[in-house]
Protein backbone atom coordinates (compact mmCIF):
# COMPACT_ATOMS: atom_id res chain seq x y z
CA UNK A 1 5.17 -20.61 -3.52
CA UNK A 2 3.37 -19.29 -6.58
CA UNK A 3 2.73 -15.69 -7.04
CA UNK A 4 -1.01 -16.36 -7.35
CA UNK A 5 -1.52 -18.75 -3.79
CA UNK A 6 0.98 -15.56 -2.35
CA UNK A 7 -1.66 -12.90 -3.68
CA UNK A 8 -4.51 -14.95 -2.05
CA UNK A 9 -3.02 -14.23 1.36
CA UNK A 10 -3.21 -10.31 0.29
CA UNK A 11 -6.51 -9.87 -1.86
CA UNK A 12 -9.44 -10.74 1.00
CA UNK A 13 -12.24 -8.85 -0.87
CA UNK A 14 -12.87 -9.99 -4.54
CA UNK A 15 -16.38 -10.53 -5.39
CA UNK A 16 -17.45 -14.32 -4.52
CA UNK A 17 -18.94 -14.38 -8.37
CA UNK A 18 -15.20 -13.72 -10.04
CA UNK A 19 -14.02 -16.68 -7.84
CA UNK A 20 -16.64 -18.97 -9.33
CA UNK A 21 -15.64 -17.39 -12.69
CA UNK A 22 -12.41 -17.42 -12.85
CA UNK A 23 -10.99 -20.18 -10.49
CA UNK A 24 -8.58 -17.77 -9.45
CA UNK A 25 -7.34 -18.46 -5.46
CA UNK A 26 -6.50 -14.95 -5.85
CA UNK A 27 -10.26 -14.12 -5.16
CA UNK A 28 -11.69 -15.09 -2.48
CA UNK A 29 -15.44 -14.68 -1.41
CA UNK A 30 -16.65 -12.23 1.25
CA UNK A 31 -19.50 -11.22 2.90
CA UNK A 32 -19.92 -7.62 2.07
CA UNK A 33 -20.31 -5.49 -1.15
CA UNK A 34 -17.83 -3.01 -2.94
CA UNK A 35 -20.42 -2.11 -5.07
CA UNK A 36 -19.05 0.35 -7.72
CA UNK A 37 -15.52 0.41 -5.81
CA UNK A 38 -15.42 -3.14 -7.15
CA UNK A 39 -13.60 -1.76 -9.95
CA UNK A 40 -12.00 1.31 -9.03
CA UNK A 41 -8.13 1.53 -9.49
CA UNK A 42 -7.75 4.39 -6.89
CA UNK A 43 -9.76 2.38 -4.26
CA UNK A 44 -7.43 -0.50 -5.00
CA UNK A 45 -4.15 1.23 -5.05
CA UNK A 46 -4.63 2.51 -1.46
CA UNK A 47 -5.99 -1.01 0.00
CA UNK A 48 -2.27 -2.14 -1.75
CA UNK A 49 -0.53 0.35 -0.06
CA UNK A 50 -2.04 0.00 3.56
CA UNK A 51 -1.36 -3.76 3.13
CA UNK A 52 1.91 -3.09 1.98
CA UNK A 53 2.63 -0.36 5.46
CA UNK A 54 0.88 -3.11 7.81
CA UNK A 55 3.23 -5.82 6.52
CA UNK A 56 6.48 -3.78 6.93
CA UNK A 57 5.48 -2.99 10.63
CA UNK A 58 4.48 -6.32 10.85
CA UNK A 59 8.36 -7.07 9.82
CA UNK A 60 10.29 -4.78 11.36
CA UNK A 61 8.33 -5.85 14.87
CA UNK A 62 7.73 -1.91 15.35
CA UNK A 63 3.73 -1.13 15.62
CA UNK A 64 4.73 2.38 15.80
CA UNK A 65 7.38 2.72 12.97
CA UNK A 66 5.20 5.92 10.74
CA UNK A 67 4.63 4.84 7.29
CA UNK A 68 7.11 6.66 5.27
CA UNK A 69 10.17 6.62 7.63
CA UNK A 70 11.95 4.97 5.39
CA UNK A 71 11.23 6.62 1.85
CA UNK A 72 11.74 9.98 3.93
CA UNK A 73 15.15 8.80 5.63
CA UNK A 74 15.69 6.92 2.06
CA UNK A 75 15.50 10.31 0.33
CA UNK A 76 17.31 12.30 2.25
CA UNK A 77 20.41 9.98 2.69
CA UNK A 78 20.60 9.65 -1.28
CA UNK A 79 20.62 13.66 -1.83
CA UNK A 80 22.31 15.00 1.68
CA UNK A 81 21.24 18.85 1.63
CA UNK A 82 17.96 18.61 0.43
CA UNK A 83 15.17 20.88 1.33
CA UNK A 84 11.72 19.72 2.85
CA UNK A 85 10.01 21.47 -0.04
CA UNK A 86 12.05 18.85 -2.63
CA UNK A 87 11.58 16.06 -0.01
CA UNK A 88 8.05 16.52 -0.58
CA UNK A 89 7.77 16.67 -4.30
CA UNK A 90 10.08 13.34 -3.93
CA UNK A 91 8.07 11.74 -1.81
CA UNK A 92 5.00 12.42 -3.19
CA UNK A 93 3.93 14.54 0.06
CA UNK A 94 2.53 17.39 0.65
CA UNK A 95 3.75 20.38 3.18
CA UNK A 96 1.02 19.05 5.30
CA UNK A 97 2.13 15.10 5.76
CA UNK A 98 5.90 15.92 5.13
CA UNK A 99 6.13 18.37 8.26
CA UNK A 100 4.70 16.03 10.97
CA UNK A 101 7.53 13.16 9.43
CA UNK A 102 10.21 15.62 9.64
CA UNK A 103 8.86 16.39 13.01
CA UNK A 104 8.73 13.25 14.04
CA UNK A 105 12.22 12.20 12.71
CA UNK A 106 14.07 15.88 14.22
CA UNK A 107 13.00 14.88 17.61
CA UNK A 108 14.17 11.07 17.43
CA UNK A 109 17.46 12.67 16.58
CA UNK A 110 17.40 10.85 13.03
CA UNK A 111 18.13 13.72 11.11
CA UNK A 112 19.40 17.22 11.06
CA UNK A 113 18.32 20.23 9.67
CA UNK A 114 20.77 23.22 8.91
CA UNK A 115 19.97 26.91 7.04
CA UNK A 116 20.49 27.22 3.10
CA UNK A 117 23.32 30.05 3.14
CA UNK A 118 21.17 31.68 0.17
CA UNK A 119 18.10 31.70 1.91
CA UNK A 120 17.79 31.61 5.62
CA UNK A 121 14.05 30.88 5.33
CA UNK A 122 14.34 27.68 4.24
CA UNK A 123 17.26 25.06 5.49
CA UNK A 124 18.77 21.36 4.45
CA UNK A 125 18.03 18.43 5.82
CA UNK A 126 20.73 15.33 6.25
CA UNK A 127 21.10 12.35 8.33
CA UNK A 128 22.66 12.00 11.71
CA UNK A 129 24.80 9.14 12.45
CA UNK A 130 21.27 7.67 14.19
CA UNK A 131 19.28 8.10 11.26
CA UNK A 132 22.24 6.09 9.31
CA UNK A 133 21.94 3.64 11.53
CA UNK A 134 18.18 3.49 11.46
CA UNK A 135 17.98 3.83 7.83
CA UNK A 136 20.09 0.47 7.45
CA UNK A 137 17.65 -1.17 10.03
CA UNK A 138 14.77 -0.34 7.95
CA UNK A 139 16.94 -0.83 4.87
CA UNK A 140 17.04 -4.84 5.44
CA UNK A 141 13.30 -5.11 6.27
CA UNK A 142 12.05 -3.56 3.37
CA UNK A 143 14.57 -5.44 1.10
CA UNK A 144 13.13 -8.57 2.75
CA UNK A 145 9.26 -6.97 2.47
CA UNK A 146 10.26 -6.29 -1.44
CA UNK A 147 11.14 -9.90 -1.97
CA UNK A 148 7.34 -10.82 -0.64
CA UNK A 149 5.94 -8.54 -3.00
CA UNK A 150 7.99 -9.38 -5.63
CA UNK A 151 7.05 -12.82 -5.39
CA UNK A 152 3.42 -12.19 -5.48
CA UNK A 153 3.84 -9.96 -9.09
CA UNK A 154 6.44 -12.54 -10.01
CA UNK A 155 6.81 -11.15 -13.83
CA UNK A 156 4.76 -8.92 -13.65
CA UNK A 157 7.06 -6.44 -12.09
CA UNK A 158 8.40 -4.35 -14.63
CA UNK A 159 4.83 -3.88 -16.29
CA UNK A 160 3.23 -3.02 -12.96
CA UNK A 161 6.16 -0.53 -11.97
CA UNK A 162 5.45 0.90 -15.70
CA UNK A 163 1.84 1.57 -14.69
CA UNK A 164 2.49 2.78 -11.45
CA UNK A 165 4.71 5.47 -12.84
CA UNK A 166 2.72 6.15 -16.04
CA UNK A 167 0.06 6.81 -13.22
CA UNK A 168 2.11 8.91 -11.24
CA UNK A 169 3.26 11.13 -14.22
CA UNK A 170 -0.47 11.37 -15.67
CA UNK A 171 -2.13 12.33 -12.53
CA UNK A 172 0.27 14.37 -10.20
């Protein structure tokens, strides 16, 4: 399958008059307006990443699996010790979204928390043997959901990641 029919799946709301245009079976008409979101990056970054999050709970078969389980559990098994307030720079979270996940993952017994010896207000966070296991669960569906999207940029990868992280770094 061609990155372009795989995209067409994905991209449900490009303007009817760039399909005539272009030809492209990556757009495909609709019945409702954008208007000036038509072109907005932002607006289309988020509408990637909600499609990407419904896809990988599609795969994993777990409608309640939080998105960001895995970056979080990801994260904290590559750099055992480290503190929520690094987690969220890492993650690209705030206090506010990283405490519910942390939350969330502390009372599923997926990780463990234990004080910083120079600074009791603050504490580490690592994986319990249940969050190992979990993490590798997660681990093969989103090394599966990576070939999909990979597929659908096909070359395009390294040049997309580029702009993704030139965004990152501009904005943040």
């Amino acid at each position: 399958m061609t990155s372009r029919i795989a995209a067409s799946r994905t991209i449900r709301h490009a303007a009817p008059e760039k399909a005539a245009q272009t030809g492209d079976p990556a757009t495909k008409p609709r019945d409702f307006s954008l208007g000036p979101l038509e072109d907005r990056i932002g607006f289309h970054l988020r509408l990637a990443q909600n499609a990407s999050f419904k896809a990988f709970k599609k795969k994993t078969g777990e409608a309640d699996l939080k998105p960001g389980w895995f970056a979080v559990l990801s994260l904290i098994h590559d750099n055992p010790g480290i503190t929520p307030l690094v987690l969220s720079r890492a993650s690209g979270r705030d206090k506010s979204t990283i405490t519910p996940v942390l939350r969330d993952l502390l009372r599923n017994h997926l990780i463990e928390q234990k004080p910083m010896p120079a600074d009791k207000r603050s504490y580490m966070l690592s994986l319990t043997d249940a969050g190992k296991g979990r993490l590798k669960e997660l681990t093969e569906h989103a090394m599966e959901h990576d070939r999909v999207l990979d597929e659908i940029v096909g070359d395009s990868k390294p040049e997309l990641l580029r702009i993704l992280r030139l965004i990152i770094s501009s904005v943040d």
